[in-house]
PDB file of N, CA and C in Angstrom:
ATOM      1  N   UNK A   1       0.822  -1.196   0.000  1.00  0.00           N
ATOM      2  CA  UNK A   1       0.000   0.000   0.000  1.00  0.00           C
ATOM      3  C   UNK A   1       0.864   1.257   0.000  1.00  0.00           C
ATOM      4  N   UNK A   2       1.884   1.417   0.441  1.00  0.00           N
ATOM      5  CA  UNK A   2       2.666   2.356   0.645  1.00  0.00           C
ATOM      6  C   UNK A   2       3.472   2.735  -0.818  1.00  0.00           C
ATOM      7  N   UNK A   3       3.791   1.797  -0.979  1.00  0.00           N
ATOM      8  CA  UNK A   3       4.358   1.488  -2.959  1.00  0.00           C
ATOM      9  C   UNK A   3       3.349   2.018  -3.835  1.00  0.00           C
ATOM     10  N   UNK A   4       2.116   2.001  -3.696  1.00  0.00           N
ATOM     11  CA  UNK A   4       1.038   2.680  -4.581  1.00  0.00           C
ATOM     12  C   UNK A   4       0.994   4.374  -4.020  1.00  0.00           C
ATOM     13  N   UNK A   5       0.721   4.466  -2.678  1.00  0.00           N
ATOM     14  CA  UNK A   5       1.014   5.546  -2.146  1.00  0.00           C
ATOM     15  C   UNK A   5       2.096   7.061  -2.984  1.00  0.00           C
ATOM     16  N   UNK A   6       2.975   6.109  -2.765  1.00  0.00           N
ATOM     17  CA  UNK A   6       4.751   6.761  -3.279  1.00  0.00           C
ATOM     18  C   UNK A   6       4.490   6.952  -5.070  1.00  0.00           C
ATOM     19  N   UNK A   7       4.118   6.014  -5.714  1.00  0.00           N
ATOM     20  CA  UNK A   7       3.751   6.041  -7.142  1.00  0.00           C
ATOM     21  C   UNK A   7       2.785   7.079  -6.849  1.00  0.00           C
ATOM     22  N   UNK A   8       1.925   6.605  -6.582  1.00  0.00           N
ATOM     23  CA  UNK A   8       0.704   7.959  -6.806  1.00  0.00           C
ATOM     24  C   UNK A   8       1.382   9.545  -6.745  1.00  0.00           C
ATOM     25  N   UNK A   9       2.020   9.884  -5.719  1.00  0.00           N
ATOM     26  CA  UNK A   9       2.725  10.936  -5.577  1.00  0.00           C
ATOM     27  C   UNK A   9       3.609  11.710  -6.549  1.00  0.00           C
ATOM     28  N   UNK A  10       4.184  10.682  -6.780  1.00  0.00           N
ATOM     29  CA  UNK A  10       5.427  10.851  -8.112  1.00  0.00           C
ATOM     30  C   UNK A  10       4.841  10.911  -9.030  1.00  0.00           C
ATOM     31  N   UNK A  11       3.678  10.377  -9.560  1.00  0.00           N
ATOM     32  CA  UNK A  11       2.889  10.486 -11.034  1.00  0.00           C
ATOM     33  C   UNK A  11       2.541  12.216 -10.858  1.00  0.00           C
ATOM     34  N   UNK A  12       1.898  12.551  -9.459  1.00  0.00           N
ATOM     35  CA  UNK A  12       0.962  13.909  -9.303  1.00  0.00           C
ATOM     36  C   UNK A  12       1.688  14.942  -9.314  1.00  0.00           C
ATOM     37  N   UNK A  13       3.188  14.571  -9.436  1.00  0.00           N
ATOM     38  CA  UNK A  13       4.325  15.999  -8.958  1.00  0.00           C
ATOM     39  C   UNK A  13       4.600  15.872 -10.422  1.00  0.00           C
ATOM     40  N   UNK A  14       4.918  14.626 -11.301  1.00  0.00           N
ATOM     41  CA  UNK A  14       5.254  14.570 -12.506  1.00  0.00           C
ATOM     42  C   UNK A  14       4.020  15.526 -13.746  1.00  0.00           C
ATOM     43  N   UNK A  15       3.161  15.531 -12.994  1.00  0.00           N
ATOM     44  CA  UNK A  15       2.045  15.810 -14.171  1.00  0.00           C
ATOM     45  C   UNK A  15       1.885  17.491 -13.604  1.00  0.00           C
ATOM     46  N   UNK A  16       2.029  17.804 -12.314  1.00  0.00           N
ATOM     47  CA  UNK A  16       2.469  18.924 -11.839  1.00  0.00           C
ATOM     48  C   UNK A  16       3.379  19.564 -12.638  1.00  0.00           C
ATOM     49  N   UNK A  17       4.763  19.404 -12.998  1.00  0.00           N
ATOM     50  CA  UNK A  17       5.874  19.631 -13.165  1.00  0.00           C
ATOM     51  C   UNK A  17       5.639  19.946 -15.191  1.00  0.00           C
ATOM     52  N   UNK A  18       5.014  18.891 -15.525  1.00  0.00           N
ATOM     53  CA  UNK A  18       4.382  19.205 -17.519  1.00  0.00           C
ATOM     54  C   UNK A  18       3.807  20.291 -17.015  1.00  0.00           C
ATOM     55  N   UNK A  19       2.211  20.268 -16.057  1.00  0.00           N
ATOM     56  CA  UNK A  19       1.596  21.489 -16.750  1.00  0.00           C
ATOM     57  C   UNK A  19       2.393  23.106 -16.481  1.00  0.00           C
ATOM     58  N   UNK A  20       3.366  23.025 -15.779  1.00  0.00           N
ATOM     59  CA  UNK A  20       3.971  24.250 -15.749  1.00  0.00           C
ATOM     60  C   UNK A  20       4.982  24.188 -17.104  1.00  0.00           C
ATOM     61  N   UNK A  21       5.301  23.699 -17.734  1.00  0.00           N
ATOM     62  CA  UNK A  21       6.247  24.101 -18.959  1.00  0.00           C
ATOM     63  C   UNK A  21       5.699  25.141 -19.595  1.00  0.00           C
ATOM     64  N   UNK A  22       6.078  26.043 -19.850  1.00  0.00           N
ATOM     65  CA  UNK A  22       6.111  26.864 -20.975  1.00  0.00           C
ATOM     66  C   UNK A  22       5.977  26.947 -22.252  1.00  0.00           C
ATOM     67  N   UNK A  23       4.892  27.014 -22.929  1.00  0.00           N
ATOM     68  CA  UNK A  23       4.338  26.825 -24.300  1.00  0.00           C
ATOM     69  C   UNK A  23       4.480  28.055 -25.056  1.00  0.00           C
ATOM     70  N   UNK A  24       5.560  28.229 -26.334  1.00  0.00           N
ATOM     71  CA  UNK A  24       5.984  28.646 -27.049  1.00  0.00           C
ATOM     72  C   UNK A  24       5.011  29.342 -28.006  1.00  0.00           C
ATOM     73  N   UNK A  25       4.588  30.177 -28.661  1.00  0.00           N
ATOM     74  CA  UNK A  25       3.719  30.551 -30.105  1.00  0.00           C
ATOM     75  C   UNK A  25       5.144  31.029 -31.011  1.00  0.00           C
ATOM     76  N   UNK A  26       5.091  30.184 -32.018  1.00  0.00           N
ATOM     77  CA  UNK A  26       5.552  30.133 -33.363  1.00  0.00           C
ATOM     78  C   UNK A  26       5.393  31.308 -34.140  1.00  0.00           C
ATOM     79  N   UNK A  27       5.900  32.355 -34.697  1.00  0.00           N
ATOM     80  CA  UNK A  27       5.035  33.349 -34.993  1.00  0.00           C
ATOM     81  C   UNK A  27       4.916  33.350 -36.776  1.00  0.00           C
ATOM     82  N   UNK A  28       5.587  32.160 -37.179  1.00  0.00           N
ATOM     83  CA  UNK A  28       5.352  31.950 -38.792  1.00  0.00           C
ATOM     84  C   UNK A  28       6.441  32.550 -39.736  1.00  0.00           C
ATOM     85  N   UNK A  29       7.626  33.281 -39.074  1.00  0.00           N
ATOM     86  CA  UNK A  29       8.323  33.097 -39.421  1.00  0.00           C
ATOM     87  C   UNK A  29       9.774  32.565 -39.540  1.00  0.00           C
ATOM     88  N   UNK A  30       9.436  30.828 -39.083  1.00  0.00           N
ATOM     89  CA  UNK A  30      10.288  29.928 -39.290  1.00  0.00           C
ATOM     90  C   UNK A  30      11.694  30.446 -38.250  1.00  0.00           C
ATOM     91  N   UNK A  31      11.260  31.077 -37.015  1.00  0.00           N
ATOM     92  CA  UNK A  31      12.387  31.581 -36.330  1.00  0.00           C
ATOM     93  C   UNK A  31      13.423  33.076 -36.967  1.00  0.00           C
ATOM     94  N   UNK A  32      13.327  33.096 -37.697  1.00  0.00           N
ATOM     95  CA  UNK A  32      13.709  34.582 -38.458  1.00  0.00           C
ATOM     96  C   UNK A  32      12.912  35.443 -37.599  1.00  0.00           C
ATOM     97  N   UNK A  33      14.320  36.771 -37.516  1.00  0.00           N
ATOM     98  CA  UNK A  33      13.395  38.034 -36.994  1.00  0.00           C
ATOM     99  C   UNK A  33      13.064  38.804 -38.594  1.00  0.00           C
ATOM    100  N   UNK A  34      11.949  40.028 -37.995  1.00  0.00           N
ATOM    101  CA  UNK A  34      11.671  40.475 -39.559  1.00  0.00           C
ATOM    102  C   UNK A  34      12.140  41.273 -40.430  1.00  0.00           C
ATOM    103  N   UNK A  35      13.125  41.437 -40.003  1.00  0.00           N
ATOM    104  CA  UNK A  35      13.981  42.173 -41.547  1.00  0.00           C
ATOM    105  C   UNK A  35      15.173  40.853 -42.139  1.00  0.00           C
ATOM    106  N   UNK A  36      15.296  40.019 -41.439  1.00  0.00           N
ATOM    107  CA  UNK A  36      15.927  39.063 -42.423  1.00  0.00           C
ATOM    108  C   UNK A  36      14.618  38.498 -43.308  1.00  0.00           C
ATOM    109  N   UNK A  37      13.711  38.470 -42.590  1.00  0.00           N
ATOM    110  CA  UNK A  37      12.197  37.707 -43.130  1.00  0.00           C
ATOM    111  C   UNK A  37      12.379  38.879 -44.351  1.00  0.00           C
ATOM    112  N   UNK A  38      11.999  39.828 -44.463  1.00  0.00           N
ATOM    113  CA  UNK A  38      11.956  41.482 -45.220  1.00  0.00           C
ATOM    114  C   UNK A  38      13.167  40.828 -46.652  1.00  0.00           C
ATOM    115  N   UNK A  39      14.303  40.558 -46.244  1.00  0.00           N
ATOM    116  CA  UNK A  39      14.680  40.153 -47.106  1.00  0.00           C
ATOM    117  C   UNK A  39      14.866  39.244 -48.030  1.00  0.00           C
ATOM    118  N   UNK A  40      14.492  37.993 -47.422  1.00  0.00           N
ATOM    119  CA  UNK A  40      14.499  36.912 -47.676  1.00  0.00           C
ATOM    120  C   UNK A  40      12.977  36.931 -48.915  1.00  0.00           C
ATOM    121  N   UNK A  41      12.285  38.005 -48.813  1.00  0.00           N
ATOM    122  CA  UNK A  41      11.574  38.019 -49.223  1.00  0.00           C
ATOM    123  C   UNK A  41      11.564  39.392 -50.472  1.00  0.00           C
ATOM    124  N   UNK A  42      11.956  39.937 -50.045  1.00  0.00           N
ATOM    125  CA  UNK A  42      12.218  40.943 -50.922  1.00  0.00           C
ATOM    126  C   UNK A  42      11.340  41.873 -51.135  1.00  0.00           C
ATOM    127  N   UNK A  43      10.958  42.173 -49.426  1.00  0.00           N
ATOM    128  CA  UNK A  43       9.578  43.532 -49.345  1.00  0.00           C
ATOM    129  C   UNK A  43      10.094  44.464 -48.901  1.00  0.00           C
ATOM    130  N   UNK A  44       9.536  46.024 -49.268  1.00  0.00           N
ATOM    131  CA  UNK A  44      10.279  46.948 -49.137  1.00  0.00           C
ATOM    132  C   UNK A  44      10.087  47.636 -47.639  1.00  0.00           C
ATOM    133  N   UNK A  45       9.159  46.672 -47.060  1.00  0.00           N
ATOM    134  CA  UNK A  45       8.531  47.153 -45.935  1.00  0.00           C
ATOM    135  C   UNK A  45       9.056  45.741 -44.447  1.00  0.00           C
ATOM    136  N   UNK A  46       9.623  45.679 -42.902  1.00  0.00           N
ATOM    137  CA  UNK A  46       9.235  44.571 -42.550  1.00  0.00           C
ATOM    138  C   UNK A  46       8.271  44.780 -41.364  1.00  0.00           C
ATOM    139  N   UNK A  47       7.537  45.644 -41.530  1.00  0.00           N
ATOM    140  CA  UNK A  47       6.301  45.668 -40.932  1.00  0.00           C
ATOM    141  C   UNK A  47       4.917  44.640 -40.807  1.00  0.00           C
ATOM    142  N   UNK A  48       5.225  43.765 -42.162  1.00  0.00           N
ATOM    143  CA  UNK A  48       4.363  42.852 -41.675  1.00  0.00           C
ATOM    144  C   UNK A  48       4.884  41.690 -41.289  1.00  0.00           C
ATOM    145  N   UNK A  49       5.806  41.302 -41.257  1.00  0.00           N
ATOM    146  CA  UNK A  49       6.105  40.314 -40.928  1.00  0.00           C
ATOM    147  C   UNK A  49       6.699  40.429 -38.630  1.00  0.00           C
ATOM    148  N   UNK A  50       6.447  41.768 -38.525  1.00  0.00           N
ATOM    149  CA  UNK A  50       6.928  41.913 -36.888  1.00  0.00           C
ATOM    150  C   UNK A  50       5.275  41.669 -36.604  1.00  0.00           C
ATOM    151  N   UNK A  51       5.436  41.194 -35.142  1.00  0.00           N
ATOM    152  CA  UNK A  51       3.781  40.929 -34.616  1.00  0.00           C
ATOM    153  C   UNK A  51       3.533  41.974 -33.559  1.00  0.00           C
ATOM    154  N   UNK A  52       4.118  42.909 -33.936  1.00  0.00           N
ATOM    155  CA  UNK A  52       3.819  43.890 -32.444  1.00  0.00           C
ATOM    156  C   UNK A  52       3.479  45.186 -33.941  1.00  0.00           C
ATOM    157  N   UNK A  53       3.537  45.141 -35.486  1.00  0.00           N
ATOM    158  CA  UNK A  53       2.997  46.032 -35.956  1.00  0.00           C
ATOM    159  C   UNK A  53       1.992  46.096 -36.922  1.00  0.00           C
ATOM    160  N   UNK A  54       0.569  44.991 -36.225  1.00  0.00           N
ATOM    161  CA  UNK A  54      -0.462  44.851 -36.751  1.00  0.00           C
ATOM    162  C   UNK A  54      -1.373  45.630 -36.825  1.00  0.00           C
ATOM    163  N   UNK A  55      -1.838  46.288 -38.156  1.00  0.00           N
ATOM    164  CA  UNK A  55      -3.461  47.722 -37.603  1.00  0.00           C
ATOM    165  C   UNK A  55      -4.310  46.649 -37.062  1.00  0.00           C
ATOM    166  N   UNK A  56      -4.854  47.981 -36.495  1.00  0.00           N
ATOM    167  CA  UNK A  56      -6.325  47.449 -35.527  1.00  0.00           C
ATOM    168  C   UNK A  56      -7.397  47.500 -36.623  1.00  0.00           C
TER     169      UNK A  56
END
C-alpha cells in the first residue's frame, strides 16, 4: 500500500511539473526576426512580418 502511495505521488508531482512548462507561439516566421524575413523576401517594408505592428 505504501508502494502505490509513493507512485501515486510521483505520477501527481510529474504531471504537476508538464503542466507548468512553458508553451511557445511560433510566430510563422520559421524563427527569423523580420527584416531578415523582409529580405528573404524581398519587401520593401518589414512591418508585416513583426507581430507587435499589426493595424487594428
Amino acid at each position: 500500500m505504501k508502494l502505490m502511495k509513493k507512485i501515486g505521488a510521483i505520477a501527481l508531482v510529474g504531471l504537476f511539473v508538464a503542466s507548468c512548462a512553458p508553451r511557445l507561439k511560433p510566430n510563422g516566421n520559421h524563427g527569423l526576426p523580420p527584416g531578415q524575413v523582409k529580405k528573404v523576401t524581398g519587401a520593401k517594408s518589414a512591418k508585416h512580418y513583426a507581430p507587435g505592428q499589426n493595424k487594428k
